[in-house]
N, C-alpha and C. Protein backbone atom coordinates (compact mmCIF):
# COMPACT_ATOMS: atom_id res chain seq x y z
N UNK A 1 67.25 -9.24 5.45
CA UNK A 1 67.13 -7.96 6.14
C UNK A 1 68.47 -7.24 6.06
N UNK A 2 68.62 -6.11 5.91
CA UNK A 2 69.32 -5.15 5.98
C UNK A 2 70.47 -4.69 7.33
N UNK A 3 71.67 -4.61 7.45
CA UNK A 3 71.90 -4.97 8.33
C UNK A 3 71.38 -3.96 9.50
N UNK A 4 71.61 -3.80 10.69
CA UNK A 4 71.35 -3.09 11.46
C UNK A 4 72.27 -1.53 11.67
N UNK A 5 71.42 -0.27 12.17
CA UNK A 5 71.81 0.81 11.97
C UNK A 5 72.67 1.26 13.41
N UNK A 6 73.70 1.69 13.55
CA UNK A 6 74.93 1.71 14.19
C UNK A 6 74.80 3.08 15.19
N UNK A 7 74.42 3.00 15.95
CA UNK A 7 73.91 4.22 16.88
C UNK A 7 75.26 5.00 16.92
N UNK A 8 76.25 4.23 17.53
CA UNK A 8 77.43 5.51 17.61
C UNK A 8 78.36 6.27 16.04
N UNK A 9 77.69 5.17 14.94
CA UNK A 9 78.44 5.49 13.62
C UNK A 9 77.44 6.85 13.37
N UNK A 10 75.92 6.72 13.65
CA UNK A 10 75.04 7.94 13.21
C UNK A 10 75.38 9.16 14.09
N UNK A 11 75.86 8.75 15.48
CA UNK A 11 76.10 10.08 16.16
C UNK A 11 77.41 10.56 15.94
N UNK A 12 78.34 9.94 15.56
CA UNK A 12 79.59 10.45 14.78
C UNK A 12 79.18 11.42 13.83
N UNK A 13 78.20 10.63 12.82
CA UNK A 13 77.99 11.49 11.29
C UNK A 13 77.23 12.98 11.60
N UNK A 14 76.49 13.02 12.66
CA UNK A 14 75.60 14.13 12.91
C UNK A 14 76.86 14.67 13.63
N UNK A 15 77.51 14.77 14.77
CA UNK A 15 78.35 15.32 15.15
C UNK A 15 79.19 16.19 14.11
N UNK A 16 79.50 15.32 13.23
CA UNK A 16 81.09 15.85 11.75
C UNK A 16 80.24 16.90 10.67
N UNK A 17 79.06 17.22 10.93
CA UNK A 17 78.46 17.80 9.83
C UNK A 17 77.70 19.04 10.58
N UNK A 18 78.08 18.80 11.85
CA UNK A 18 77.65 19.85 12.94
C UNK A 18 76.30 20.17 13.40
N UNK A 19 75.44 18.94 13.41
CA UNK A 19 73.71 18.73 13.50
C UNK A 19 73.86 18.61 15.38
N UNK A 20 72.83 19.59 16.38
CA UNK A 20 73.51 19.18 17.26
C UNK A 20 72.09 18.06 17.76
N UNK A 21 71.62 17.21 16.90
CA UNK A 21 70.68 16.40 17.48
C UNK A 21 71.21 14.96 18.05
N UNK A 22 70.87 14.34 18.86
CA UNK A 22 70.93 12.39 18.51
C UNK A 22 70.54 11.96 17.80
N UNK A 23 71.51 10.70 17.92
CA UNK A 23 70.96 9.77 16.70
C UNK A 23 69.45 9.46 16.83
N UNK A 24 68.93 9.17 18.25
CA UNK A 24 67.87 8.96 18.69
C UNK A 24 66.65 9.73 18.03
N UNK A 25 66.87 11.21 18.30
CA UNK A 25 66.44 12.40 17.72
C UNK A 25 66.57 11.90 15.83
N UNK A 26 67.48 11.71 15.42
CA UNK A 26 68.15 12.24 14.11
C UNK A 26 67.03 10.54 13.48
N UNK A 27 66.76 9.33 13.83
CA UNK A 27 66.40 8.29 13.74
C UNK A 27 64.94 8.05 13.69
N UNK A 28 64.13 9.21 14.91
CA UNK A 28 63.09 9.37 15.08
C UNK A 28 62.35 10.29 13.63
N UNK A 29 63.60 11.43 13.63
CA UNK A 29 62.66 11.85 12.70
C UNK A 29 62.31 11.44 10.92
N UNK A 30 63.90 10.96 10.60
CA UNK A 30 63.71 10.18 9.30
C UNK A 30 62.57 9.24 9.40
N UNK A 31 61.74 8.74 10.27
CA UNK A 31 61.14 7.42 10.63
C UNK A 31 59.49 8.07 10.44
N UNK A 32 59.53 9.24 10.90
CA UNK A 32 58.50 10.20 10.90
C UNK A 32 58.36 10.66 9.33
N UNK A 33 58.70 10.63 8.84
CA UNK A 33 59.74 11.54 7.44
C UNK A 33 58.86 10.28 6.60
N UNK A 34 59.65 9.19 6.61
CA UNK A 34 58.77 8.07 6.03
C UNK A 34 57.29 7.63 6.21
N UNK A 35 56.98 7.75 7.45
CA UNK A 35 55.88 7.52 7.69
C UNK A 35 54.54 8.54 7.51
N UNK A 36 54.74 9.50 7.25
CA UNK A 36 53.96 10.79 6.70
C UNK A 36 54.14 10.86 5.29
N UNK A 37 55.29 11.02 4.68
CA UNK A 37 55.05 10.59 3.07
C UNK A 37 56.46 9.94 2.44
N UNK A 38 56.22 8.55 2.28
CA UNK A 38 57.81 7.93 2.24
C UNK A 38 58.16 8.83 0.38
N UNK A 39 57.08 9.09 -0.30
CA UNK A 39 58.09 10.16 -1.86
C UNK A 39 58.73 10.78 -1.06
N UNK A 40 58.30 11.56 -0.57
CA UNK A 40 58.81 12.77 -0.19
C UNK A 40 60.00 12.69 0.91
N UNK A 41 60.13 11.73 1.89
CA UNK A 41 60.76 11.81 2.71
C UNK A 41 62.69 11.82 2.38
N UNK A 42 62.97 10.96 1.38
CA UNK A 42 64.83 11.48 1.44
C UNK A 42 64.97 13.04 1.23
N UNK A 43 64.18 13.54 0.19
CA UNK A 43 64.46 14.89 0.26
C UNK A 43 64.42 16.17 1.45
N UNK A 44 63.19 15.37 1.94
CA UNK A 44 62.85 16.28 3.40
C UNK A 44 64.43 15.78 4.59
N UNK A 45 64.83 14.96 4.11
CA UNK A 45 65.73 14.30 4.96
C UNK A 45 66.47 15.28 4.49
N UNK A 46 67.39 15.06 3.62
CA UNK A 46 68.16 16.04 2.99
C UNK A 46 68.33 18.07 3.66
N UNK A 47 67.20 18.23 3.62
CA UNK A 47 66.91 19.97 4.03
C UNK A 47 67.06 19.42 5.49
N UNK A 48 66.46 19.06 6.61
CA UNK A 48 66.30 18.75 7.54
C UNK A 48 67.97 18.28 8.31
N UNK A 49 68.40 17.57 7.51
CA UNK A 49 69.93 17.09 8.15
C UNK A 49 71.06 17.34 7.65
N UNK A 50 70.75 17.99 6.37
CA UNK A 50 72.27 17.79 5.39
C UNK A 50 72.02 19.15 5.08
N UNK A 51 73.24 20.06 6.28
CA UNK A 51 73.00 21.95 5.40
C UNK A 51 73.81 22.03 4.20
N UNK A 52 73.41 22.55 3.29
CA UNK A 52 73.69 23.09 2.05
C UNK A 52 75.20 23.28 2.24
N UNK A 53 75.49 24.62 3.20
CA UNK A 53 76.62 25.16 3.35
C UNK A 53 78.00 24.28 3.36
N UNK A 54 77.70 23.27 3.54
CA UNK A 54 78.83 22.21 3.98
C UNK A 54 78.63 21.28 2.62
N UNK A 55 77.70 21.10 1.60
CA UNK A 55 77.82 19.79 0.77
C UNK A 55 79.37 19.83 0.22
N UNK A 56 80.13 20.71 -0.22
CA UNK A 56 81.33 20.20 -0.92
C UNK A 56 82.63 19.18 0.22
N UNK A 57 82.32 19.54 1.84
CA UNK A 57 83.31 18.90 2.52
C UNK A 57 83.22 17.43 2.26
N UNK A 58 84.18 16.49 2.61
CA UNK A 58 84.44 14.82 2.67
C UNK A 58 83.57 14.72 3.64
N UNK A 59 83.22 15.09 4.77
CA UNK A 59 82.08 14.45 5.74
C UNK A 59 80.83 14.58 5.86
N UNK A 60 80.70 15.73 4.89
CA UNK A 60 79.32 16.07 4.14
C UNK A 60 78.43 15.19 3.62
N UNK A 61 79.73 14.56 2.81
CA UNK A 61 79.69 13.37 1.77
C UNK A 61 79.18 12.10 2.29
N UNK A 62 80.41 11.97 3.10
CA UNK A 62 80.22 10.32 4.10
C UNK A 62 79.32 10.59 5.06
N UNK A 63 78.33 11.93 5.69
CA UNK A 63 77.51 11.75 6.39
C UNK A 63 76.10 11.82 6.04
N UNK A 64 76.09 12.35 4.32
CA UNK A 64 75.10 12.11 3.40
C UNK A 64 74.56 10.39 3.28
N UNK A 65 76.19 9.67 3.08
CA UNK A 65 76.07 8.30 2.45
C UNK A 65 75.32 7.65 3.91
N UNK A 66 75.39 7.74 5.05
CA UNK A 66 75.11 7.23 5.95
C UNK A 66 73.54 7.41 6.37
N UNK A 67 73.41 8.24 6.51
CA UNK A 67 71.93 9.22 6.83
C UNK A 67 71.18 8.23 5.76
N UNK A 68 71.72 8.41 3.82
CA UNK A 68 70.87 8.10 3.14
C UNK A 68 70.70 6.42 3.80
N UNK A 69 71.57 5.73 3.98
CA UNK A 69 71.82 4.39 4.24
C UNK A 69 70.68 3.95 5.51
N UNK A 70 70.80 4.97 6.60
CA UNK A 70 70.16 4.89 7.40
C UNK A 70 68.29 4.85 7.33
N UNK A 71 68.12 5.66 6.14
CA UNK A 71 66.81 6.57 5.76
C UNK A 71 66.11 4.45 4.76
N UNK A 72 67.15 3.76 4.43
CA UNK A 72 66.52 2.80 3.07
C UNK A 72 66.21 1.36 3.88
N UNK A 73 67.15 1.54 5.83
CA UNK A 73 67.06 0.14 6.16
C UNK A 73 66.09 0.74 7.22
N UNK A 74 65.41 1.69 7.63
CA UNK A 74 64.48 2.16 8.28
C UNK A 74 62.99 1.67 7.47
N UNK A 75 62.90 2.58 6.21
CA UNK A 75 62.18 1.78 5.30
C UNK A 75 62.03 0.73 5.07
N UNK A 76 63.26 -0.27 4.83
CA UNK A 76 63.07 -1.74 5.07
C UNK A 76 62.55 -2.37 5.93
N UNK A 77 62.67 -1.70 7.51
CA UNK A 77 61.94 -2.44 8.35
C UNK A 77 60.62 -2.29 8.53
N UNK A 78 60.43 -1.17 8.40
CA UNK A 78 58.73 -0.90 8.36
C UNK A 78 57.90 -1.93 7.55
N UNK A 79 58.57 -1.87 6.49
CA UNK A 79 58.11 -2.73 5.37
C UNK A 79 57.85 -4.57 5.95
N UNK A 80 58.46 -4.46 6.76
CA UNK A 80 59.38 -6.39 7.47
C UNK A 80 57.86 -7.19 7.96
N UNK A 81 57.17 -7.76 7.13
CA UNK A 81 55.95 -8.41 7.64
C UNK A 81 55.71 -8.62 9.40
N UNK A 82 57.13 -9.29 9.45
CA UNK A 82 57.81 -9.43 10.81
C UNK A 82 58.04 -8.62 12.22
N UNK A 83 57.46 -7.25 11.46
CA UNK A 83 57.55 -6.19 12.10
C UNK A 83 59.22 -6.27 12.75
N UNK A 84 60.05 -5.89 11.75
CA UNK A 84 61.27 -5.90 11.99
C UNK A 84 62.07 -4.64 12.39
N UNK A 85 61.13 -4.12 12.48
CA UNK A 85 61.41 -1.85 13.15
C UNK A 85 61.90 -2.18 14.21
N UNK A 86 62.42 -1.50 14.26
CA UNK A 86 63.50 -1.35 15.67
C UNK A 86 64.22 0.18 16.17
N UNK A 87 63.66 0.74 17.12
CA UNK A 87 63.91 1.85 17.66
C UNK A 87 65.31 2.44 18.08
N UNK A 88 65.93 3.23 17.81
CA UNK A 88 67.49 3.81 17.57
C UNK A 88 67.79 4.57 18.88
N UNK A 89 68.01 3.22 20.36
CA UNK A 89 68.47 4.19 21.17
C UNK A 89 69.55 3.80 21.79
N UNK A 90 70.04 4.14 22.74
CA UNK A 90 71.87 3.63 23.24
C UNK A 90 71.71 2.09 23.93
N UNK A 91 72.86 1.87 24.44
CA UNK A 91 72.59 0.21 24.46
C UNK A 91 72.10 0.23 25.81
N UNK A 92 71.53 -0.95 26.14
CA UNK A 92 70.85 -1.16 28.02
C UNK A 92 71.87 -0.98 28.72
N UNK A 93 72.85 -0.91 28.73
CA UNK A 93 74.00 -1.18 29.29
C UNK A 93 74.46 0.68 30.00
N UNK A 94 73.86 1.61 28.80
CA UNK A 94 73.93 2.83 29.21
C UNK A 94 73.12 3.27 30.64
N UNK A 95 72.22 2.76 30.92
CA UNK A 95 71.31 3.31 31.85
C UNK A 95 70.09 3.07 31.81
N UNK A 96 69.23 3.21 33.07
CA UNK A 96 67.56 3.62 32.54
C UNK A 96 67.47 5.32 32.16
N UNK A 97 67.73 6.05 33.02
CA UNK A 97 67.71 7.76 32.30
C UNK A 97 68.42 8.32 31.31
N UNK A 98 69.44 7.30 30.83
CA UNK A 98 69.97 7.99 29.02
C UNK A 98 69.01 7.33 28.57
N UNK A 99 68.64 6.29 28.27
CA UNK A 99 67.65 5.30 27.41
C UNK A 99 66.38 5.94 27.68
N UNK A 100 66.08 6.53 28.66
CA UNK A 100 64.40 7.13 29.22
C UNK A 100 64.57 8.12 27.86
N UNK A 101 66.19 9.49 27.95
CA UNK A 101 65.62 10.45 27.77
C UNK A 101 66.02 10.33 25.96
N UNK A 102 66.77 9.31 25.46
CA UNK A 102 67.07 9.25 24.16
C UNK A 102 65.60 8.75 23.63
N UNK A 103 64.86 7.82 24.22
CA UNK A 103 63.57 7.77 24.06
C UNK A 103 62.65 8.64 23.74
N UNK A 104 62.38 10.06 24.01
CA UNK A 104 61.85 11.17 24.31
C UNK A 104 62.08 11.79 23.53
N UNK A 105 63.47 11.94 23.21
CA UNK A 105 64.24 12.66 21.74
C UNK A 105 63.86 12.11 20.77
N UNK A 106 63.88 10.44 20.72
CA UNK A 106 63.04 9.66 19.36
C UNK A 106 61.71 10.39 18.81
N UNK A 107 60.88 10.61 20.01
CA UNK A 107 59.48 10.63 19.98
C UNK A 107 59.50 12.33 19.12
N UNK A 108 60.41 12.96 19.81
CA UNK A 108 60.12 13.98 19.56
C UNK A 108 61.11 14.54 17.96
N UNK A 109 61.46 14.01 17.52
CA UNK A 109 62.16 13.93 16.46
C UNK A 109 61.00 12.91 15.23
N UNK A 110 60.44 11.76 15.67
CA UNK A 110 59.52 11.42 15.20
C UNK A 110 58.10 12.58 14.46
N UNK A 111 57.87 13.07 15.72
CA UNK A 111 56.34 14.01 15.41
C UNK A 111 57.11 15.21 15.04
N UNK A 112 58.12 15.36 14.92
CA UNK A 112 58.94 16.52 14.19
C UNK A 112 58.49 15.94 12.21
N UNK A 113 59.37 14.73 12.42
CA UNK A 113 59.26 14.20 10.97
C UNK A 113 57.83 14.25 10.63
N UNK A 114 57.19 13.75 11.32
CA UNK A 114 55.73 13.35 10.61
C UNK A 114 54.97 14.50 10.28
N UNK A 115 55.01 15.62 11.03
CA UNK A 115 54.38 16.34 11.15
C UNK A 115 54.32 17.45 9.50
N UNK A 116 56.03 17.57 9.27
CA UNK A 116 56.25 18.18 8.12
C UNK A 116 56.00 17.48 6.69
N UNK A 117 56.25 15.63 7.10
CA UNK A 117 55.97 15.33 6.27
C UNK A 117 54.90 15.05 5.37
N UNK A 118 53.53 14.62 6.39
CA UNK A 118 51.99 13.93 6.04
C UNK A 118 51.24 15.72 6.42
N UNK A 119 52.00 16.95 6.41
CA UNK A 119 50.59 18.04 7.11
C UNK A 119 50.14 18.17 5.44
N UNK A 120 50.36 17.90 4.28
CA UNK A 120 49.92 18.17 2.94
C UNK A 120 48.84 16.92 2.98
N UNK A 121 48.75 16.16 3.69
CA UNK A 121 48.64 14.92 3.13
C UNK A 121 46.90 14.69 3.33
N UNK A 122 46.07 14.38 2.68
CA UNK A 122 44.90 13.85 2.65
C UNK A 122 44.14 12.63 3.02
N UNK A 123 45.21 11.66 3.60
CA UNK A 123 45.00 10.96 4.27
C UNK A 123 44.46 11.04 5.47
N UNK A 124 43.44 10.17 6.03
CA UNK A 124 42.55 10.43 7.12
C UNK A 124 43.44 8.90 7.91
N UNK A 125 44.30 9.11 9.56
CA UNK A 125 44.39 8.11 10.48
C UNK A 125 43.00 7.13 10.66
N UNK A 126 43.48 6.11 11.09
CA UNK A 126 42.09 5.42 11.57
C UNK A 126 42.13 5.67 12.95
N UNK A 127 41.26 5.62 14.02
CA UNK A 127 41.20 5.72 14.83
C UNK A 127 42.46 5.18 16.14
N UNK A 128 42.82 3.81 16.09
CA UNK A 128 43.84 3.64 16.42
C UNK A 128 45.54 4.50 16.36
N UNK A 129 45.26 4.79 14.90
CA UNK A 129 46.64 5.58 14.38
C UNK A 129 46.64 6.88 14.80
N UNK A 130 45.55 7.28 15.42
CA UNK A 130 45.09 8.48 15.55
C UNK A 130 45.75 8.74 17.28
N UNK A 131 45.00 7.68 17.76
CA UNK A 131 45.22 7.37 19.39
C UNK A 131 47.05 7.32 19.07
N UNK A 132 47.49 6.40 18.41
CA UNK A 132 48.97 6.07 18.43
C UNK A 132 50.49 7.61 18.59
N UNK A 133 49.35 8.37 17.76
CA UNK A 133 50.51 9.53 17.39
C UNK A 133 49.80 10.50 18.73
N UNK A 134 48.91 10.50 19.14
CA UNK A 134 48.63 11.34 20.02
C UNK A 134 49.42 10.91 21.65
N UNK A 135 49.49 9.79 21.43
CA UNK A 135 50.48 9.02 22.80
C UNK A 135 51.70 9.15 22.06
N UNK A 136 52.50 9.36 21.41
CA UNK A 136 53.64 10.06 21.15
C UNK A 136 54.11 10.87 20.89
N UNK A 137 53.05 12.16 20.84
CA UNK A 137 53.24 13.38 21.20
C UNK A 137 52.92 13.59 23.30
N UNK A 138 52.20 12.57 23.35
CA UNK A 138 52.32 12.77 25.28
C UNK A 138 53.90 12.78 25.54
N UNK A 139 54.50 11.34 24.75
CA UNK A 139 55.55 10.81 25.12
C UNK A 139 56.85 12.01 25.27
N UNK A 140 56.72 12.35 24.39
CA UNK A 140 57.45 13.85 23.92
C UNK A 140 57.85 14.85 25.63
N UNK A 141 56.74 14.76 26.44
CA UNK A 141 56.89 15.48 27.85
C UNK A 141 56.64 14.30 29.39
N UNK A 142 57.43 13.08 28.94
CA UNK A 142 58.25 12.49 30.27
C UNK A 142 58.96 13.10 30.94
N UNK A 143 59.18 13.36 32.19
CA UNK A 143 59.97 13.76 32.67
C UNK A 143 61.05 12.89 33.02
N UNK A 144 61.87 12.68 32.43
CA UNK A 144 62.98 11.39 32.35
C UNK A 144 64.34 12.03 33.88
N UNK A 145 63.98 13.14 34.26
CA UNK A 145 64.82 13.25 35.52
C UNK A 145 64.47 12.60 36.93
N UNK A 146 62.86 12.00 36.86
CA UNK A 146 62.75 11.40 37.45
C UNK A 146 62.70 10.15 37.48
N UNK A 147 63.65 9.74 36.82
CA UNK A 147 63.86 7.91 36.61
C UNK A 147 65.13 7.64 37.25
N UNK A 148 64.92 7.06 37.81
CA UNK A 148 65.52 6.43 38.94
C UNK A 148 67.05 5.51 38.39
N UNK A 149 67.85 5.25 37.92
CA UNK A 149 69.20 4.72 37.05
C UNK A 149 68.97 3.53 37.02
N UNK A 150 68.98 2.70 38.77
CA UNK A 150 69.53 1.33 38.99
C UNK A 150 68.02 0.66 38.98
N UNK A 151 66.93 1.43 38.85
CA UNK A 151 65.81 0.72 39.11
C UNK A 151 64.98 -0.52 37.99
N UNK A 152 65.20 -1.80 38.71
CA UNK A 152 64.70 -2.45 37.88
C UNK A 152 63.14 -2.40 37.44
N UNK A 153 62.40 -2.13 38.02
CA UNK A 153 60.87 -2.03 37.71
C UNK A 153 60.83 -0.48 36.34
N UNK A 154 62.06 -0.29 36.57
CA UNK A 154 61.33 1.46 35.38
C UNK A 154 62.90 0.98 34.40
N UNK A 155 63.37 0.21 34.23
CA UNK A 155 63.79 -0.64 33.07
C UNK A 155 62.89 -1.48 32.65
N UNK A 156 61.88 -2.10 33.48
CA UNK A 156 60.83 -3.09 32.36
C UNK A 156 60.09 -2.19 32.09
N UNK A 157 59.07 -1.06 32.93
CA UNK A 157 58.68 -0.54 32.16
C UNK A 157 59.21 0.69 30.67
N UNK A 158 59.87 0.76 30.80
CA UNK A 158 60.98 1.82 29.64
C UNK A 158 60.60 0.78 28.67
N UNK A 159 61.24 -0.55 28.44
CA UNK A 159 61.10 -1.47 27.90
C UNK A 159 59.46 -1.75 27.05
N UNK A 160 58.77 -2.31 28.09
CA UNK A 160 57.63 -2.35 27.48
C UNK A 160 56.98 -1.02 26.34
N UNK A 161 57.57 0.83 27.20
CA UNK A 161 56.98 1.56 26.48
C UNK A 161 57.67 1.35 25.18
N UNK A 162 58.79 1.51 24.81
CA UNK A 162 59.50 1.20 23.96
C UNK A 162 58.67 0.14 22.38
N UNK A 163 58.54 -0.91 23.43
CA UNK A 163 57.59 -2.24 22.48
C UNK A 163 56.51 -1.35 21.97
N UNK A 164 55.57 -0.80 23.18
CA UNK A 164 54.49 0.13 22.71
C UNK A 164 54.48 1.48 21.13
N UNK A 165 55.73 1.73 21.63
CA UNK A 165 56.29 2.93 21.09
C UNK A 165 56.35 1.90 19.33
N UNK A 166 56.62 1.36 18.94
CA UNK A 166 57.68 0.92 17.87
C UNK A 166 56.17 -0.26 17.22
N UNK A 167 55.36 -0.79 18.35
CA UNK A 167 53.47 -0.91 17.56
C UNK A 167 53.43 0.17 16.90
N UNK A 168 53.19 1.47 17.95
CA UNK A 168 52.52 2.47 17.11
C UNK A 168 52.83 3.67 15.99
N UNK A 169 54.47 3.23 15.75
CA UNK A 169 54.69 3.62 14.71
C UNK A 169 54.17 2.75 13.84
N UNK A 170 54.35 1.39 13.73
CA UNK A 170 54.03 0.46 12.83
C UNK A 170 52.30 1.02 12.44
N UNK A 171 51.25 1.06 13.29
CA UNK A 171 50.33 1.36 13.03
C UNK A 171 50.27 2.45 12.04
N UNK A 172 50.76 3.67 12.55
CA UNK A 172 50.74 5.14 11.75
C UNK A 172 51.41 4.77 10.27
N UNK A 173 52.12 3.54 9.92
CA UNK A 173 52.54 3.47 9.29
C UNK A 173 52.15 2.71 8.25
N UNK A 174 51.32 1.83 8.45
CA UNK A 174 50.21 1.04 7.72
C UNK A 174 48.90 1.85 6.77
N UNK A 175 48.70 2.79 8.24
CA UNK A 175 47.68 3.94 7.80
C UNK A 175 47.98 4.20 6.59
N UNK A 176 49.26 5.01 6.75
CA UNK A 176 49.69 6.37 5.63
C UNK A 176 49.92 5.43 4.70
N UNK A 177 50.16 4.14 4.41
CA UNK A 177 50.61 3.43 3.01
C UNK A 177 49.79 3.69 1.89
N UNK A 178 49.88 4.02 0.49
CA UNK A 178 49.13 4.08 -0.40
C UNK A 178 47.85 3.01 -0.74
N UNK A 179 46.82 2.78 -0.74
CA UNK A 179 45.81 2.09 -1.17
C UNK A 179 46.00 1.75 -2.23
């Protein structure tokens, strides 16, 4: 496996290239990007994160190399029999309401990606995959101001949605695979 993707190295790179999303956000949607049409998705990555105006700077460069880096071990995990996907948000250690609302930004950076990527696409969801993306477009309008910081019961649940969250990409993602 590929090693793991570096939450504060991706919010550096989006920061230096002047993207004002999270990594969370910026993670969700490459993930979406793949999962709607993985041809198509580095390029959509590309327009989507990397402005034109800036390709000749050095951090252009190194935040190209990263993004792309980011975009091949995302893919890898999807791919991970093991279901080795793993969702891009700050560490437990941050909180339950940064983790609630970087969550939210995933989701919504996700159905950002997917949306541009699979709306050409002729593929029909199965019913499940169908249910899956429609609960992550709910997810999209949590109200994460009402989560409580120190509370342990809405850290397991965050948690569990999370597990939920990172099935049903896997699902949407099985779908869209070529036959």
């Amino acid at each position: 496996m590929t090693a793991a993707i570096d939450y504060e190295t991706i919010e550096t790179c989006l920061q230096a290239i002047g993207l004002e999303i999270s990594a969370p956000e910026a993670h969700g949607l490459v993930t979406g990007l793949i999962c709607g049409n993985f041809e198509q998705s580095l390029a959509l990555m590309g327009k989507e994160l990397l402005p034109e105006k800036h390709a000749d700077d050095r951090e252009h460069h190194d935040s190209k190399a990263e993004l792309t880096q980011m975009h091949a071990v995302i893919n890898e995990q999807l791919r991970d029999a093991e279901l080795g996907f793993r969702l891009l948000l700050p560490a437990e250690t941050t909180g339950v309401a940064k983790r609630a609302s970087a969550l939210v930004n995933w989701c919504q950076g996700f159905m950002y990606g997917f949306g541009i990527s699979a709306r050409d696409s002729e593929k029909k969801l199965s019913d499940d995959a169908q249910e899956a993306l429609q609960d992550l477009g709910e997810f999209t309008r949590l109200d994460t101001l009402a989560v409580s910081e120190d509370d342990e019961d809405e850290m397991q649940a965050l948690t569990e949605l999370e597990e939920y969250i990172r099935v049903a990409v896997m699902t949407i993602y099985q779908d869209m695979l070529p036959r």
